[in-house]
Each structure stands twice: as C-alpha cells, then as structure tokens.
N, C-alpha and C. Protein backbone atom coordinates (compact mmCIF):
# COMPACT_ATOMS: atom_id res chain seq x y z
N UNK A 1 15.68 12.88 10.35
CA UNK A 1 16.52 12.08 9.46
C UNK A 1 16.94 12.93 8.27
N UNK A 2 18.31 12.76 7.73
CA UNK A 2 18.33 13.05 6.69
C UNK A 2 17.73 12.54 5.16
N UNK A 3 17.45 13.51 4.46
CA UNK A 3 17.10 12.94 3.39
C UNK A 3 17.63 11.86 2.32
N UNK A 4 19.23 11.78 2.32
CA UNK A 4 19.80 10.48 1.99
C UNK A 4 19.44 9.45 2.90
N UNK A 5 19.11 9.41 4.39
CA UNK A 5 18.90 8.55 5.28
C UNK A 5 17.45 7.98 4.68
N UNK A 6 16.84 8.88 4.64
CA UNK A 6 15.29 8.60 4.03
C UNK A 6 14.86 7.09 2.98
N UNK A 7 15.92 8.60 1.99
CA UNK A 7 15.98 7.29 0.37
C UNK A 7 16.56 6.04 0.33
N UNK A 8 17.85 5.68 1.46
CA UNK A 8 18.07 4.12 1.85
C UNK A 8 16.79 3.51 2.52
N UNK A 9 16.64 4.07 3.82
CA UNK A 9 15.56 3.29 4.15
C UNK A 9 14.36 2.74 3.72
N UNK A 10 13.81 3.67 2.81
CA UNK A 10 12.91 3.28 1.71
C UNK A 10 13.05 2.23 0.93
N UNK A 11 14.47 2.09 0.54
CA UNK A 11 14.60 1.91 -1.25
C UNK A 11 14.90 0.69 0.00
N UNK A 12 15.78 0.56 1.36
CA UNK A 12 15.87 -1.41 2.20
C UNK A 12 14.33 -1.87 1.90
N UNK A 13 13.32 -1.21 2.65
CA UNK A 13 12.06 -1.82 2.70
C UNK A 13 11.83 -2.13 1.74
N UNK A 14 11.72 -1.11 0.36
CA UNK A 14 10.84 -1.56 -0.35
C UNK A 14 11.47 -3.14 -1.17
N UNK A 15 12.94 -2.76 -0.76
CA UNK A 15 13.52 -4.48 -1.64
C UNK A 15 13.07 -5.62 -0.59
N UNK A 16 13.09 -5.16 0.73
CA UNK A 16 12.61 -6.28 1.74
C UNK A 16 11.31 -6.74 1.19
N UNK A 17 10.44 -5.76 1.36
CA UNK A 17 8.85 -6.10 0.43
C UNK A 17 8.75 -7.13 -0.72
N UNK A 18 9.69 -6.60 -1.35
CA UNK A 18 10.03 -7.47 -2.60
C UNK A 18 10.18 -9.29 -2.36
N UNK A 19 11.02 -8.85 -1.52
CA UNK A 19 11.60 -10.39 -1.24
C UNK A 19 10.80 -11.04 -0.41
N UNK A 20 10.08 -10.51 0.52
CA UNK A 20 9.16 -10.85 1.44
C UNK A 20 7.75 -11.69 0.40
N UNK A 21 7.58 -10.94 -0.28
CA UNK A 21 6.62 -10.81 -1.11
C UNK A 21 6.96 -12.25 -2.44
N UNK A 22 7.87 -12.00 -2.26
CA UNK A 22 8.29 -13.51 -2.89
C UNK A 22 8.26 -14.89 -2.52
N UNK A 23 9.03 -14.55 -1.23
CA UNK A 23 8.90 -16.06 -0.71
C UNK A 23 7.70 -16.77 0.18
N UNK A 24 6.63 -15.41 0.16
CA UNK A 24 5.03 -15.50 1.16
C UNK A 24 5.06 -16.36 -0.38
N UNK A 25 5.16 -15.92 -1.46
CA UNK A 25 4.44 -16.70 -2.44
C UNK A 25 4.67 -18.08 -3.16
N UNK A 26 6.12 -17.90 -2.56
CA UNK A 26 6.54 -19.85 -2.64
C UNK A 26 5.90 -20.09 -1.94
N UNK A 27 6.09 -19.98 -0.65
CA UNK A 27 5.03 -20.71 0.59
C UNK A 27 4.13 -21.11 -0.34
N UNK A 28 2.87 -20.08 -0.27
CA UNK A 28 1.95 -20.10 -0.71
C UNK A 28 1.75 -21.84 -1.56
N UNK A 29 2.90 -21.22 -2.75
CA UNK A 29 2.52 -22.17 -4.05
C UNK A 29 2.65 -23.43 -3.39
N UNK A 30 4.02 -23.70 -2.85
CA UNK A 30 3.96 -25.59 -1.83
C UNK A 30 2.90 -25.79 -1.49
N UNK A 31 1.86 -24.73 -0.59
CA UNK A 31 0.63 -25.93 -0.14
C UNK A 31 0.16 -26.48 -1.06
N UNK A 32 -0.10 -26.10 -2.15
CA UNK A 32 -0.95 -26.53 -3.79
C UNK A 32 -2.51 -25.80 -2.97
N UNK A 33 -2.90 -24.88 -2.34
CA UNK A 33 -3.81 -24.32 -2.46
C UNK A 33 -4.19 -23.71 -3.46
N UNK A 34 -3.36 -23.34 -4.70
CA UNK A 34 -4.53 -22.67 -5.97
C UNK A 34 -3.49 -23.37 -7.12
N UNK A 35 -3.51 -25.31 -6.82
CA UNK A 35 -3.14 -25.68 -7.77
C UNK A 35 -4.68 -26.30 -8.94
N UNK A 36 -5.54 -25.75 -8.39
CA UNK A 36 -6.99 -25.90 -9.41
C UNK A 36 -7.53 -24.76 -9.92
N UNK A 37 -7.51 -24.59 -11.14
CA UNK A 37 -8.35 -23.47 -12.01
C UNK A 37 -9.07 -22.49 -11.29
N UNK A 38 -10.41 -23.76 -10.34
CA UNK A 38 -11.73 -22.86 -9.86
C UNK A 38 -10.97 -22.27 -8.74
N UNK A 39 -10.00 -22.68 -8.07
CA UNK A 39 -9.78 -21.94 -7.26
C UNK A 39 -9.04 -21.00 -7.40
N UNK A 40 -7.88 -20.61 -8.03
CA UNK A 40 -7.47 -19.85 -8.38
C UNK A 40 -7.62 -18.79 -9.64
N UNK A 41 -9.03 -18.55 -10.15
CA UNK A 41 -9.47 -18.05 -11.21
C UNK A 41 -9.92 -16.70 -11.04
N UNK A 42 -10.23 -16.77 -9.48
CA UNK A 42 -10.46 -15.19 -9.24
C UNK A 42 -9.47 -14.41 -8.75
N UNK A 43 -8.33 -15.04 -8.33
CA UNK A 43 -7.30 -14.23 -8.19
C UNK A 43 -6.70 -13.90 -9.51
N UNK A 44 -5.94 -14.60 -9.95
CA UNK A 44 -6.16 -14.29 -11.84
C UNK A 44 -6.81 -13.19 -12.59
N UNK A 45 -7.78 -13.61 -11.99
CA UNK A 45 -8.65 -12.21 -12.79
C UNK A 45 -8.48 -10.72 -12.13
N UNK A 46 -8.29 -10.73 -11.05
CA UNK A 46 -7.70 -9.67 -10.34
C UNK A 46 -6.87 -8.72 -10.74
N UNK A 47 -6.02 -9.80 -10.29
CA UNK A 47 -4.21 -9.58 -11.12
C UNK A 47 -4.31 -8.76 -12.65
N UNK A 48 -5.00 -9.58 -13.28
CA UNK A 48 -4.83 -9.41 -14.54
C UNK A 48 -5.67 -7.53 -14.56
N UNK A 49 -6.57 -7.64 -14.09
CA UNK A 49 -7.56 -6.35 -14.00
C UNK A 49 -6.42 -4.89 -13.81
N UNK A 50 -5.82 -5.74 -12.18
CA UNK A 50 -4.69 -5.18 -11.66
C UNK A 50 -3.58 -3.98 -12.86
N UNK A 51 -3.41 -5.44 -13.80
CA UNK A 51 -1.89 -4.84 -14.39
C UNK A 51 -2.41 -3.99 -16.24
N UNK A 52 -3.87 -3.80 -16.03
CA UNK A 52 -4.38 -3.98 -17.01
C UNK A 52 -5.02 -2.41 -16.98
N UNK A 53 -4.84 -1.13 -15.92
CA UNK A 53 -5.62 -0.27 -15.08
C UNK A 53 -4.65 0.74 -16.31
N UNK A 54 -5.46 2.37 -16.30
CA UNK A 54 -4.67 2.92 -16.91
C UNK A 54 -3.79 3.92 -15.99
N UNK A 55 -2.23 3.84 -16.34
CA UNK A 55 -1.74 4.41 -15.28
C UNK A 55 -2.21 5.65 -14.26
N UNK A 56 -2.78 6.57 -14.75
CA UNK A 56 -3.00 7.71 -14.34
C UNK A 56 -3.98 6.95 -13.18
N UNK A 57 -4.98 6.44 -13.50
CA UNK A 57 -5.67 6.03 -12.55
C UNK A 57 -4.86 5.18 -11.41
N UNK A 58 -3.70 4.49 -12.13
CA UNK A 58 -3.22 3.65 -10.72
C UNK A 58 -2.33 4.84 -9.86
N UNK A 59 -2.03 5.93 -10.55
CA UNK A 59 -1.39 6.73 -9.49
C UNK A 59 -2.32 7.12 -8.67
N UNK A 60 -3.67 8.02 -9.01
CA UNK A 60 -4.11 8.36 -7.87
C UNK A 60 -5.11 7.56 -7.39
N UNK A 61 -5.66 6.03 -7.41
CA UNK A 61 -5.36 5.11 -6.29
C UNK A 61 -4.95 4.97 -5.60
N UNK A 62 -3.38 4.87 -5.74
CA UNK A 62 -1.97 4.79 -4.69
C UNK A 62 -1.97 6.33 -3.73
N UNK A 63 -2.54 7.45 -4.32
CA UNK A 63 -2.70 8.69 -3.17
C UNK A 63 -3.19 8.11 -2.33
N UNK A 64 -4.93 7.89 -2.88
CA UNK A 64 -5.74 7.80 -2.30
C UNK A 64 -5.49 6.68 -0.77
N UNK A 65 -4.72 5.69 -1.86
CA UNK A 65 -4.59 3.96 -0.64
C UNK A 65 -3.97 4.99 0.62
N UNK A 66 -2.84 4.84 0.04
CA UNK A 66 -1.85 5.45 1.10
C UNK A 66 -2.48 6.71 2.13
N UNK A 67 -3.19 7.34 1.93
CA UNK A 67 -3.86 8.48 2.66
C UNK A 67 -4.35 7.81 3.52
N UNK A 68 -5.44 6.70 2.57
CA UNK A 68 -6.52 5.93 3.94
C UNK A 68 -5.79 5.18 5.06
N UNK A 69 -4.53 4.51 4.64
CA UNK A 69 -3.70 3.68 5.46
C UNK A 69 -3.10 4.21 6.19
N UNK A 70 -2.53 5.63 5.88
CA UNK A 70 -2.35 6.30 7.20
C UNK A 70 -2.61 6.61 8.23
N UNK A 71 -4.28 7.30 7.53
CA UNK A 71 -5.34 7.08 8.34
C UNK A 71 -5.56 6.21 9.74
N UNK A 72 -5.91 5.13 9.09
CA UNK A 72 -6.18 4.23 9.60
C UNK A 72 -4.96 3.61 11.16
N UNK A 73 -3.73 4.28 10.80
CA UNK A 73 -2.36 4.09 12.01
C UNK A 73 -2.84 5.31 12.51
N UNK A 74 -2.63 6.17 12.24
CA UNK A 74 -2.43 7.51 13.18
C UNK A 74 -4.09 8.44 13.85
N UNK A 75 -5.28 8.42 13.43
CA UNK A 75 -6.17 8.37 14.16
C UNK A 75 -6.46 7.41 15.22
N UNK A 76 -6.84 6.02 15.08
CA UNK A 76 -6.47 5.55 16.33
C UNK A 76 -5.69 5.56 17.47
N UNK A 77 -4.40 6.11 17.34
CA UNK A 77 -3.41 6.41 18.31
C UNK A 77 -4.07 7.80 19.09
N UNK A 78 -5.08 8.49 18.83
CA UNK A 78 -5.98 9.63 18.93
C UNK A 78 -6.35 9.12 20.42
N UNK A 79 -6.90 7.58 20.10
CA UNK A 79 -8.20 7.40 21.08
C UNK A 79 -7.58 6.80 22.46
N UNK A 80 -8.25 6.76 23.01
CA UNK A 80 -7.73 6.21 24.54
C UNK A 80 -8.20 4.68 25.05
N UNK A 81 -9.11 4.03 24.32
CA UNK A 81 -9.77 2.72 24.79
C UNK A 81 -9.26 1.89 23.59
N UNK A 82 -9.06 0.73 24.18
CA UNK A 82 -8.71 -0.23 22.87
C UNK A 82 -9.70 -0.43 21.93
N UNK A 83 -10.92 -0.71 22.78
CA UNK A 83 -12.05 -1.13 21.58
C UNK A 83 -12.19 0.08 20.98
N UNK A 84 -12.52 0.94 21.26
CA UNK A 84 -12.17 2.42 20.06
C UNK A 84 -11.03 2.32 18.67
N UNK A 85 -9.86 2.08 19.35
CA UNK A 85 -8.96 1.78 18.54
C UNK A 85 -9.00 0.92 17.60
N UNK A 86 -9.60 0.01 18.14
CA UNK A 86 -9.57 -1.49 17.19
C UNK A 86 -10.79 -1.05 16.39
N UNK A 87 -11.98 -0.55 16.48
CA UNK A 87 -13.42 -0.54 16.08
C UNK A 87 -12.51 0.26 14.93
N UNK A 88 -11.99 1.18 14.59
CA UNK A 88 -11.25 2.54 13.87
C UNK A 88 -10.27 1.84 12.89
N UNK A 89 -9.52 0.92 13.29
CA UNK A 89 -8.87 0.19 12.54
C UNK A 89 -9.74 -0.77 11.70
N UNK A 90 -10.04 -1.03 12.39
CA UNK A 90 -11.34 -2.56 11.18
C UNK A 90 -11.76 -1.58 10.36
N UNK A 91 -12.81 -0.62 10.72
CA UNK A 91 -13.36 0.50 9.23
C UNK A 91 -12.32 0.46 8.56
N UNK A 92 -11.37 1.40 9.39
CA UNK A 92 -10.26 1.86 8.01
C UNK A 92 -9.80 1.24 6.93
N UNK A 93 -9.44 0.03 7.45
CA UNK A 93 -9.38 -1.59 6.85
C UNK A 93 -10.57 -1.88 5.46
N UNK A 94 -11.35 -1.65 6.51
CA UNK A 94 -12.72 -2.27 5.68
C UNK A 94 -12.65 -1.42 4.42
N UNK A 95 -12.76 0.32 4.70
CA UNK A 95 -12.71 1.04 3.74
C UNK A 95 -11.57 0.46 2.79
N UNK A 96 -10.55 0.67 2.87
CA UNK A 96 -9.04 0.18 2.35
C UNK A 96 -9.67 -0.93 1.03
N UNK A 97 -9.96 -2.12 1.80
CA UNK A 97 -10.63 -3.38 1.40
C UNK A 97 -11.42 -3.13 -0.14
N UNK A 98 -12.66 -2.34 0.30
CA UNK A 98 -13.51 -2.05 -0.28
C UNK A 98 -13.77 -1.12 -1.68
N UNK A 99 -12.63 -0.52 -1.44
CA UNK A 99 -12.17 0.95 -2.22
C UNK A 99 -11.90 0.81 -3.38
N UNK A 100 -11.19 -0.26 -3.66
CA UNK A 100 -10.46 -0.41 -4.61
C UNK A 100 -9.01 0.31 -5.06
N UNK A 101 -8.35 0.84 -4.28
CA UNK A 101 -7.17 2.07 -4.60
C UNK A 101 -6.23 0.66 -4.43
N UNK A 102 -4.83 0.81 -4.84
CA UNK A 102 -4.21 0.42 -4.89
C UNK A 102 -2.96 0.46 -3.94
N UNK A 103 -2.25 -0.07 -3.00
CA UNK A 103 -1.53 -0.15 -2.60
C UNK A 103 -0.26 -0.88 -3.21
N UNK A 104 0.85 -0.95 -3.42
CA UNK A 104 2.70 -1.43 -3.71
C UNK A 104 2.88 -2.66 -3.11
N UNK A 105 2.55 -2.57 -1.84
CA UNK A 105 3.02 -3.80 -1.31
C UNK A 105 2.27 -4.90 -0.67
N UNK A 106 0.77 -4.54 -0.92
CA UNK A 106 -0.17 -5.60 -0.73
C UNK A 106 -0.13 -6.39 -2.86
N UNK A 107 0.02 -5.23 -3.31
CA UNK A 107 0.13 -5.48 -4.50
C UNK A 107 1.39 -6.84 -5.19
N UNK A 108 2.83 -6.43 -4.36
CA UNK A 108 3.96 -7.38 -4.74
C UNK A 108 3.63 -8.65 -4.57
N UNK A 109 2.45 -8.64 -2.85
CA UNK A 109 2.64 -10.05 -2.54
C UNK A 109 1.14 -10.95 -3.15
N UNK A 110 0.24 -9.79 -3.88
CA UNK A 110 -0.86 -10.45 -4.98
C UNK A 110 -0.22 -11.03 -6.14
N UNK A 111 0.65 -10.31 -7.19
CA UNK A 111 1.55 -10.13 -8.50
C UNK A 111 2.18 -11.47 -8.01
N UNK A 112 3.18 -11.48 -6.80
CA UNK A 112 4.29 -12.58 -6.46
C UNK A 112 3.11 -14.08 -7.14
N UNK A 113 2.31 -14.11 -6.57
CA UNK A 113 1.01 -15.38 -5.70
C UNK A 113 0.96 -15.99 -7.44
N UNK A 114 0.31 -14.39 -8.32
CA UNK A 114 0.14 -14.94 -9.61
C UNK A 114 0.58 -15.65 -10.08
N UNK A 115 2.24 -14.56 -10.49
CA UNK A 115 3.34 -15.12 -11.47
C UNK A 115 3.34 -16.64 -10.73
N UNK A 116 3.11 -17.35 -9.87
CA UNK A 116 4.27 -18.73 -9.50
C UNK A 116 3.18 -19.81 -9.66
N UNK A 117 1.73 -19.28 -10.34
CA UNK A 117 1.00 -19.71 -10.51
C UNK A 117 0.54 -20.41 -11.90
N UNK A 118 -0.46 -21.26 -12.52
CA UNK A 118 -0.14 -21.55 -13.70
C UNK A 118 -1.37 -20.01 -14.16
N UNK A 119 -0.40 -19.12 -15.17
CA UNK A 119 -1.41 -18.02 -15.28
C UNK A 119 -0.71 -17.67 -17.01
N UNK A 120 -2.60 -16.74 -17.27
CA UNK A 120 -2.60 -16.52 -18.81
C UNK A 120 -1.44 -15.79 -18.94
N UNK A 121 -1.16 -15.63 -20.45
CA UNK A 121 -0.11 -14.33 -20.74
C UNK A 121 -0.40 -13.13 -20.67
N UNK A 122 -1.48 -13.11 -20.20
CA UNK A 122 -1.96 -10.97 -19.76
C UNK A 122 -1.51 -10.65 -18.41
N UNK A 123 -0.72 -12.09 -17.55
CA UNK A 123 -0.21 -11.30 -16.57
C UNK A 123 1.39 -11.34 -16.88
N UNK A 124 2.24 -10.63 -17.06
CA UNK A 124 3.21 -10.83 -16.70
C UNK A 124 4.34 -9.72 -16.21
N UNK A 125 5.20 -10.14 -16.29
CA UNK A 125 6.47 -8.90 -15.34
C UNK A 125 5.91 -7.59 -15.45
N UNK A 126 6.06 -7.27 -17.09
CA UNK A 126 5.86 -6.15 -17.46
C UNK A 126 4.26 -5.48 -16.88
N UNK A 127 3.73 -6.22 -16.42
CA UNK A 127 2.15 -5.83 -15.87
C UNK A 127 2.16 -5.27 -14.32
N UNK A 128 3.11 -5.80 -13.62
CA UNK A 128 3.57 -5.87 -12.68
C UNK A 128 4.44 -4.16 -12.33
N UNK A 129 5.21 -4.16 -13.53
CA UNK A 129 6.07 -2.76 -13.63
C UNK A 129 5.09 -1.68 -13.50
N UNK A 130 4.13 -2.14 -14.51
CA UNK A 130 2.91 -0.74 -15.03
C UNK A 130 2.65 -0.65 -13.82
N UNK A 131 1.82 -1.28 -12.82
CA UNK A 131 0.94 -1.02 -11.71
C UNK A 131 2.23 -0.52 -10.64
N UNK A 132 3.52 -1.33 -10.47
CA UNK A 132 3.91 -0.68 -9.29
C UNK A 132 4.71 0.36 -9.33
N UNK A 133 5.00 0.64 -10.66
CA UNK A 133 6.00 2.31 -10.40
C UNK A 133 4.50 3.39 -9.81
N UNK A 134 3.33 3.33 -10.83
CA UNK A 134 2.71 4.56 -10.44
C UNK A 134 2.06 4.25 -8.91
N UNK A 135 1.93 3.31 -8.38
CA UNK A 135 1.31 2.84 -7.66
C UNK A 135 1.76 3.87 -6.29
N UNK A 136 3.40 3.03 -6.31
CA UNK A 136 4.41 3.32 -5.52
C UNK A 136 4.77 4.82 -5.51
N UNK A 137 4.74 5.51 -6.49
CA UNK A 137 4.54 6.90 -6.26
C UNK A 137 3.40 7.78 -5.73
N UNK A 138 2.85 7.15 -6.30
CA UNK A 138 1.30 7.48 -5.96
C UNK A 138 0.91 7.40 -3.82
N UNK A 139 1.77 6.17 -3.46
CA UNK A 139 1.55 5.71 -2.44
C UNK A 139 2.71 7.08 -1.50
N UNK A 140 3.13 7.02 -2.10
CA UNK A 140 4.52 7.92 -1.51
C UNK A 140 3.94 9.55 -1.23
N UNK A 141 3.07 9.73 -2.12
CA UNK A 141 2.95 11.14 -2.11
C UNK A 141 1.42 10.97 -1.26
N UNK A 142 0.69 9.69 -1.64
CA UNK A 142 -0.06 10.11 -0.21
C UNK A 142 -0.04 10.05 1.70
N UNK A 143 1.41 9.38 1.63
CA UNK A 143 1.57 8.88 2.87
C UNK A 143 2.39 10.41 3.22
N UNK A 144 3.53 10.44 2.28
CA UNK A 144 4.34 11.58 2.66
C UNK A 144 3.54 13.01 2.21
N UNK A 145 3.40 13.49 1.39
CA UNK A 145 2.45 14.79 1.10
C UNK A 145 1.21 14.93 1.97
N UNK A 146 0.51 14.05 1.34
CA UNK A 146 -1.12 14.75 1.92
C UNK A 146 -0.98 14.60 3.64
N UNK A 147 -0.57 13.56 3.94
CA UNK A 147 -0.32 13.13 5.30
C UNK A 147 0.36 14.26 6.35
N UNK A 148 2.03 14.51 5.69
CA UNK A 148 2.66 15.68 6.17
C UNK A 148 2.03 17.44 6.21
N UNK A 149 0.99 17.28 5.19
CA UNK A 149 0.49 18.42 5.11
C UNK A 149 -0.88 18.77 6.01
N UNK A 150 -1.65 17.37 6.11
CA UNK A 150 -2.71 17.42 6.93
C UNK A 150 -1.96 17.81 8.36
N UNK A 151 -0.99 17.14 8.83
CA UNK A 151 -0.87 16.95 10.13
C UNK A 151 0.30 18.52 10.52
N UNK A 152 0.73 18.91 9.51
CA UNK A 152 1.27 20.03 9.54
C UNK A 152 0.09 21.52 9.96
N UNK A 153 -0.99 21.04 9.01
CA UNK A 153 -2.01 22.34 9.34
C UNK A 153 -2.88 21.98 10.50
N UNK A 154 -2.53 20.76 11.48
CA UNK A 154 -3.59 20.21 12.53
C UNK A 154 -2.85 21.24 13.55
N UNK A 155 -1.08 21.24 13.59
CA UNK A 155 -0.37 21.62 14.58
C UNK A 155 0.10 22.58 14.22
N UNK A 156 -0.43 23.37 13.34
CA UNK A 156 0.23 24.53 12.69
C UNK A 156 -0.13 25.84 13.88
N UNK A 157 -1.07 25.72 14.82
CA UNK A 157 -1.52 27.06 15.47
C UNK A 157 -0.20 26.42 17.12
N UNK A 158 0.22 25.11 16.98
CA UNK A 158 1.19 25.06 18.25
C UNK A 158 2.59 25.62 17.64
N UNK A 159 2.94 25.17 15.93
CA UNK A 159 3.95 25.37 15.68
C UNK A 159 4.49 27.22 15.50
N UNK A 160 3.04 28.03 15.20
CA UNK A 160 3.12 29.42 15.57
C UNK A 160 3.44 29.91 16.57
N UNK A 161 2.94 28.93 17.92
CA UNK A 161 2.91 29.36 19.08
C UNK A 161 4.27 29.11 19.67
N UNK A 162 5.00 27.89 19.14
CA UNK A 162 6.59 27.53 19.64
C UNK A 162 7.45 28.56 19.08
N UNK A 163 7.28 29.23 17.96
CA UNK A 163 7.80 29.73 16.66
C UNK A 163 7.89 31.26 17.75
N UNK A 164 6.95 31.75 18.00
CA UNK A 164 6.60 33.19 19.24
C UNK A 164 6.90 33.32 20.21
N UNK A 165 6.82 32.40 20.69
CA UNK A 165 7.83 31.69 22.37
C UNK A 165 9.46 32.00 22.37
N UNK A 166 9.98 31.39 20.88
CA UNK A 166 11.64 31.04 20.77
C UNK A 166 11.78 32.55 21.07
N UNK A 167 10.44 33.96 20.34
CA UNK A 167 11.09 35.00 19.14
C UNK A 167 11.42 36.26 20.67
C-alpha cells in the first residue's frame, strides 16, 4: 500500500471507532443498566483514573497495549490446532486485561459509556483528548514499529537469502 493509502485507511477506522464507539454507548445507556450510582461507580472511577494518567505514561502503555495485541493475532496464526490457538489468545487477552496499558479504542468505547452517563466533572472531553492522542500514538508505534521490526528481524535471514538469489 501506499503510504497516503495507509493514512486514509487509518484516519476511516479510526473515525469508524469513533462512531462505533458512540452508538455501543447509546445502546448501552437505553437499557438503564448503569442508571444507579452502585452500579456504575466503578466504571467512573476508571474513566476518571483513565483521563487523569500522566501523559508520558499513557504513551508507553499504548506501545506496550498494542505490542501485546499484536501479539496475541499473529502468534497464534503460528500454531496448527485450534485449542492451541484459542488457549494463546485467552492469555494474551488475559495479559492485555490485566496489564493495565492502554489501548484507543477499547478506550473510545469506555470514555463514550461515561460521558452519556450521569458523571463527576473530572471526566470530561478534554480527559478523553489527554488519554487518546498519546494513547493512539503510542498504540501506532507499537503495532507498526516494534511489531514491523520484530517480524522484520524473525525473516531477516529469508529476506538475505531472497536478496542473494535475485543478485
């Protein structure tokens, strides 16, 4: 692909995300599932934790997320048995889960859930901005960098060998 091809496709998804991420959270709000305090108090607090992080740290979170999530697609495609596959995915997951790093677009559709929610004034737009520019970069350079570079030095002794073949 070209690299203008790249930056549309990106910049469709990530507005799809957006919007996606919006209207999971109307849904959401119609059932009245977190139209009570207790129930919705720990997401709240989340959120708020969320938009509250100091950037530097939410960028390399977002390496980190994005590395593991890669992870987590492209090793399994490794294995040959489903239950392998699936067993590889749940960790990765689990890790993901557990980690605390930050991901963009699990993030839009947490932020979306908040805002439509009855919530304090420590969450708002601007909280939302902080976490997802570095986030989203952060996520970018671990999916595209570390990712392209790991898998570049995995196939780097075939890409010598195609490279000697052409010469």
């Amino acid at each position: 692909m070209k690299w203008v091809d790249v930056a549309i496709l990106l910049t469709w998804s990530y507005i799809g995300n957006i919007i996606g991420a919006t209207m999971f959270a109307l849904l959401i709000f119609t059932t009245q599932l977190y139209a009570e305090a207790s129930v919705n108090a720990y997401l709240l607090d989340v959120v708020e934790k969320k938009m509250h992080i100091p950037t530097t740290e939410l960028f390399f979170r977002g390496i980190l997320c994005n590395w593991l999530v890669c992870l987590a697609f492209f090793i399994p495609m490794t294995l040959k048995q489903d239950g392998a596959k699936l067993f590889v995915m749940i960790l990765f997951v689990f890790c993901f889960f557990i980690s605390g790093y930050e991901h963009s677009i699990a993030n839009m559709c947490t932020f979306a859930i908040a805002l439509v929610l009855n919530h304090p004034g420590t969450i708002s737009f601007g909280g939302v901005i902080h976490n997802l520019v570095p986030v989203t970069i952060g996520n970018l350079i671990g999916g595209s960098v570390l990712m392209g570079y790991m898998y570049y030095f995995v196939n780097k002794p075939f890409l010598e060998e195609m490279t000697n073949d052409e010469a």
